[in-house]
Protein backbone atom coordinates (compact mmCIF):
# COMPACT_ATOMS: atom_id res chain seq x y z
CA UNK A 1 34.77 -7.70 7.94
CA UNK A 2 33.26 -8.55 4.51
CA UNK A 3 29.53 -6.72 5.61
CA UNK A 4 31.42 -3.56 6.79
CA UNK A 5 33.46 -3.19 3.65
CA UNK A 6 29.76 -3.45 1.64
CA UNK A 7 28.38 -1.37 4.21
CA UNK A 8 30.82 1.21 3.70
CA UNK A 9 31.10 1.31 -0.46
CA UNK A 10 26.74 1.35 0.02
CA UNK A 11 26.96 4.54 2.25
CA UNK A 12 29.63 5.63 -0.38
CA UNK A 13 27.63 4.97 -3.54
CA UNK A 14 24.46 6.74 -1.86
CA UNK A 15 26.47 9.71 -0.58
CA UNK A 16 27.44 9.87 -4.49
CA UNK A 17 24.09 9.87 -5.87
CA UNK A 18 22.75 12.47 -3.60
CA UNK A 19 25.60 14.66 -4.45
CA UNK A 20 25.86 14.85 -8.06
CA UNK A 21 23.12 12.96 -9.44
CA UNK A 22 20.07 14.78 -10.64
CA UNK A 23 16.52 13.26 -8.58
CA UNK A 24 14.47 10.99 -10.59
CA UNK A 25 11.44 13.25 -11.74
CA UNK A 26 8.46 12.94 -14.13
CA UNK A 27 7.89 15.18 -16.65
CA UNK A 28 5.94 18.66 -16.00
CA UNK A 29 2.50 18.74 -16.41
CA UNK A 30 -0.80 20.12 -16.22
CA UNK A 31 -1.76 19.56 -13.34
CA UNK A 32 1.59 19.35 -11.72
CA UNK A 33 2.74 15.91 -11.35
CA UNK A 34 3.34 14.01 -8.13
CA UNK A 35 7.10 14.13 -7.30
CA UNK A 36 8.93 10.96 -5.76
CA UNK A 37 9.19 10.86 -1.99
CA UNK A 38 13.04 10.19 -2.26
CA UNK A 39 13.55 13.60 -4.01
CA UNK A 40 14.62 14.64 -0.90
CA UNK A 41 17.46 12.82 -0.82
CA UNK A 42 19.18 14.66 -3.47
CA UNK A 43 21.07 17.54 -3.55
CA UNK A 44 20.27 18.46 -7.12
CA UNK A 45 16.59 18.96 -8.49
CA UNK A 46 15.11 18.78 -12.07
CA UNK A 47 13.60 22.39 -11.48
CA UNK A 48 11.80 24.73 -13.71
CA UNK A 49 11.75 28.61 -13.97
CA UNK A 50 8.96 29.13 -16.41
CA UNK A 51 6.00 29.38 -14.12
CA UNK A 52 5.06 32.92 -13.40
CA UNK A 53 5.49 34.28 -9.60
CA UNK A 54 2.94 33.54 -7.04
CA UNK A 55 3.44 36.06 -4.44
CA UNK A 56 2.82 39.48 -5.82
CA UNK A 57 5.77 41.68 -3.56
CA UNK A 58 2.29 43.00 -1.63
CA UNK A 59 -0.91 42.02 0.02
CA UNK A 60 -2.70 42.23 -3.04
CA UNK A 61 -3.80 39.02 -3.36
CA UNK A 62 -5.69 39.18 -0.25
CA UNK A 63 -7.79 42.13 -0.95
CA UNK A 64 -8.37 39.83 -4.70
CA UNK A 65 -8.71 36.65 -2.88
CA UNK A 66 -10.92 36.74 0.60
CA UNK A 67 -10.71 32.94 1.13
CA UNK A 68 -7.21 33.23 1.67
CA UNK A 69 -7.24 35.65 4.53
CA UNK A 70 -9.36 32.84 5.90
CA UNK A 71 -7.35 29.58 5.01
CA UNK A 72 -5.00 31.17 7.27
CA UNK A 73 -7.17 31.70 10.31
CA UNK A 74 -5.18 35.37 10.74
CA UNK A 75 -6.71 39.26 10.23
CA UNK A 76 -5.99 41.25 7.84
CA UNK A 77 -2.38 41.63 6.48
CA UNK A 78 0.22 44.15 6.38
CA UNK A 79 2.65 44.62 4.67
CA UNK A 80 6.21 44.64 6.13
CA UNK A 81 8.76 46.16 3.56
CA UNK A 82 11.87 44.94 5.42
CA UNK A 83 10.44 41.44 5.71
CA UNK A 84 9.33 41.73 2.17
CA UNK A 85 6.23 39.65 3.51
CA UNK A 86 2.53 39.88 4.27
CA UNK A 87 2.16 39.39 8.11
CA UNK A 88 -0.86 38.53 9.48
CA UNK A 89 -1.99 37.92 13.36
CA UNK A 90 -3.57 35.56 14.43
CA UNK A 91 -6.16 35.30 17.62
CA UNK A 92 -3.97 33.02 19.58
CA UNK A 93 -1.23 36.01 19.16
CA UNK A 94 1.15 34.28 16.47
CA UNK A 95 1.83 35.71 12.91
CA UNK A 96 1.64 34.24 9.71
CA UNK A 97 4.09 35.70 7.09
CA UNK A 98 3.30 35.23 3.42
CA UNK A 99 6.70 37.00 1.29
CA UNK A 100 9.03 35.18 -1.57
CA UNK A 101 12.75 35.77 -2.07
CA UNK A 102 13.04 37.04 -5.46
CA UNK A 103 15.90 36.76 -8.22
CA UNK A 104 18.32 39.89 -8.62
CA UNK A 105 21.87 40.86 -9.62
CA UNK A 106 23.21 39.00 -6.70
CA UNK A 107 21.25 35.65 -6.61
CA UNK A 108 19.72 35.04 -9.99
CA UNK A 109 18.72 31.54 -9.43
CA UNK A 110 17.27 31.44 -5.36
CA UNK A 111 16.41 28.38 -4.38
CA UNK A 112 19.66 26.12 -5.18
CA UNK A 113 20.84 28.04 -1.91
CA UNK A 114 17.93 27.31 0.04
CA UNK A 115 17.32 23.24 -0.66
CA UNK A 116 21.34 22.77 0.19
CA UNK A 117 21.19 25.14 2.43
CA UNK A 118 23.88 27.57 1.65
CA UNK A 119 23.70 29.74 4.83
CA UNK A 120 25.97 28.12 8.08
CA UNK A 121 23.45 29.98 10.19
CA UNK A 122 20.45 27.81 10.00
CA UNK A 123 18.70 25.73 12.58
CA UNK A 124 16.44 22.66 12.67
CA UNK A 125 16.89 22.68 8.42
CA UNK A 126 14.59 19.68 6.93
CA UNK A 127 13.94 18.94 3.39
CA UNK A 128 10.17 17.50 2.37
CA UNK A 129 7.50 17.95 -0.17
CA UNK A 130 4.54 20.22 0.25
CA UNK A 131 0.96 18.07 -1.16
CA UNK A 132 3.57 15.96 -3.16
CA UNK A 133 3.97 18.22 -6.01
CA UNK A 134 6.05 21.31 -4.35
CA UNK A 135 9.85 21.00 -3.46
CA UNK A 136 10.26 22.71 0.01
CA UNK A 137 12.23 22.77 3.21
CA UNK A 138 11.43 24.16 6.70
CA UNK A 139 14.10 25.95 8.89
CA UNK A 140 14.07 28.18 12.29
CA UNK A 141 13.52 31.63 11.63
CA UNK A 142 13.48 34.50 14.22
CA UNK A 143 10.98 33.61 16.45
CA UNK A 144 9.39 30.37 14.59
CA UNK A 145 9.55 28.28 11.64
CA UNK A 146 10.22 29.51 8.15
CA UNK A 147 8.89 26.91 5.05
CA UNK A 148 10.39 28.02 1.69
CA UNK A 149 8.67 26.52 -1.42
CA UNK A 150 9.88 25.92 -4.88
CA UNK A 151 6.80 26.96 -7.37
CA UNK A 152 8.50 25.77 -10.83
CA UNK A 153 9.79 30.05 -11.07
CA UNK A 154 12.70 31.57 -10.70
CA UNK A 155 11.02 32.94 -6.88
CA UNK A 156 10.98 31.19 -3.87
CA UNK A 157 8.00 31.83 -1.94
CA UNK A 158 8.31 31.87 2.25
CA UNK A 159 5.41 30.91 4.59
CA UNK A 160 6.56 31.69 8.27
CA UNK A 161 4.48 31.18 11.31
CA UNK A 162 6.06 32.00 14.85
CA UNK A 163 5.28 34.54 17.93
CA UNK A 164 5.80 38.38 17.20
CA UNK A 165 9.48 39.29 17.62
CA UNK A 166 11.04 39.18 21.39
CA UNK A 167 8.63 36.76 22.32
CA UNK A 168 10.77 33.62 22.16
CA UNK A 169 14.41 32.38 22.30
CA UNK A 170 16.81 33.25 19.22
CA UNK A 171 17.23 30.11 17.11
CA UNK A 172 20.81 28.55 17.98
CA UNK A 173 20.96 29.24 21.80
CA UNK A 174 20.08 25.80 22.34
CA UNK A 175 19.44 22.64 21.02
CA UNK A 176 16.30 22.04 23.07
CA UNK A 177 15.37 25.29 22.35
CA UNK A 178 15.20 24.85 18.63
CA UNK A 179 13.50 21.22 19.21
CA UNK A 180 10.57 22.81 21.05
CA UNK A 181 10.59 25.60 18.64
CA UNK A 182 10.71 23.96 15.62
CA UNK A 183 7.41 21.22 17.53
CA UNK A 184 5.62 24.34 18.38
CA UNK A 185 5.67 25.72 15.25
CA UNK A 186 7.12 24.21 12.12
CA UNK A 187 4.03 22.07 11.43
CA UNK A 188 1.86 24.41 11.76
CA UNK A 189 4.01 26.42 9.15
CA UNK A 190 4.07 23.60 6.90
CA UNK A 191 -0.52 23.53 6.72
CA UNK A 192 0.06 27.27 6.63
CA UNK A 193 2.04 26.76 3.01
CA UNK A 194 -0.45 23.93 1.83
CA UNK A 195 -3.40 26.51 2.81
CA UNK A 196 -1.67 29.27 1.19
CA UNK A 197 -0.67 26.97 -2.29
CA UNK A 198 -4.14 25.28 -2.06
CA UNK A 199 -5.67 28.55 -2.05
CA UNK A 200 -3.44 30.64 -5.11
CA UNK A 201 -2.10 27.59 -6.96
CA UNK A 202 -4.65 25.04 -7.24
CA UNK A 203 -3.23 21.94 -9.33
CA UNK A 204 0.07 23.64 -9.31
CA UNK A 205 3.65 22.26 -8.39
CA UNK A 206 7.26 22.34 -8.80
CA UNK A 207 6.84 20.84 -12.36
CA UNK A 208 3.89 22.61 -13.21
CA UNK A 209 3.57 23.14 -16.90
């Protein structure tokens, strides 16, 4: 009886310092420092907004930048205004998606509502960090798997990779479903955001300076 009551005030003290306490963090730096492994266990962040925005709002970067075209493996992008995103095709038929989610009126400060995720319709959520020096989490999206990195500014930028749209089952039909979704394409989302980070950002991170 004695190890369940210590059991039970352990699970209760670590509930508490995911929920309110802020993760343990080194200060920013240049280049970005390595963040702790159990960030991820925390529901609160020591973010920055200071770093300017990496993804431009349109396939600019591209034309600027040919290696990253080819750090994704995909053809040349275009842009989809309602996605807000850069999508790319690839040979194998899958897209790549390159877009942000950007502060306005509404949601000033982003990505609070996407590392405790805010919206009751996500799928497969996971929280992780991208080359050890970006906050990020990976969730179903559409047809495929969604990563959403925090760059140390006030935008979030989204790497998606999945098949074009009507070419896969909607994320929530079924649990299997979104297992074999989420296998087929949520790691190769995940390389997709180091390529793409790699490629604009080198040295940078959450706590960039």
């Amino acid at each position: 009886m004695r190890n369940r009551a210590i059991t039970a005030i352990a699970v209760a003290a670590a509930a508490l310092l995911s929920g309110c306490a802020v993760a343990p963090a080194p200060p920013p730096g240049n280049p970005a420092p390595r963040l702790p492994a159990d960030s991820i266990a925390y529901d609160t962040l020591p973010v920055i907004t200071s770093r300017p925005k990496l993804f431009p709002g349109d396939c600019s970067q591209f034309e600027k930048n040919p290696r990253l075209q080819g750090a994704l493996g995909a053809s040349s992008p275009m842009y989809n205004p309602y996605a807000k995103a850069c999508v790319l095709t690839r040979s194998a038929g899958t897209q790549v998606e390159v877009g942000s989610m950007d502060p306005d009126q509404r949601i000033p400060e982003p990505w609070p509502g996407w590392w405790k995720a805010y919206d009751y319709n996500i799928h497969h959520f996971r929280r992780m960090l991208l080359l050890d020096r970006y906050y990020a989490v990976s969730q179903l999206d559409r047809y495929g798997c969604l990563v959403a990195v925090n760059t140390g500014s006030l935008q979030v930028v989204t790497v998606r990779v999945g098949a074009k749209a009507g070419n896969g089952p909607v994320p929530g039909d079924s649990v299997d479903a979104d297992r074999q979704t989420a296998q087929l394409f949520c790691p190769d989302a995940q390389k997709a955001a180091e390529d793409y980070l790699n490629t604009v950002d080198p040295g940078g991170g959450s706590l960039a300076s």
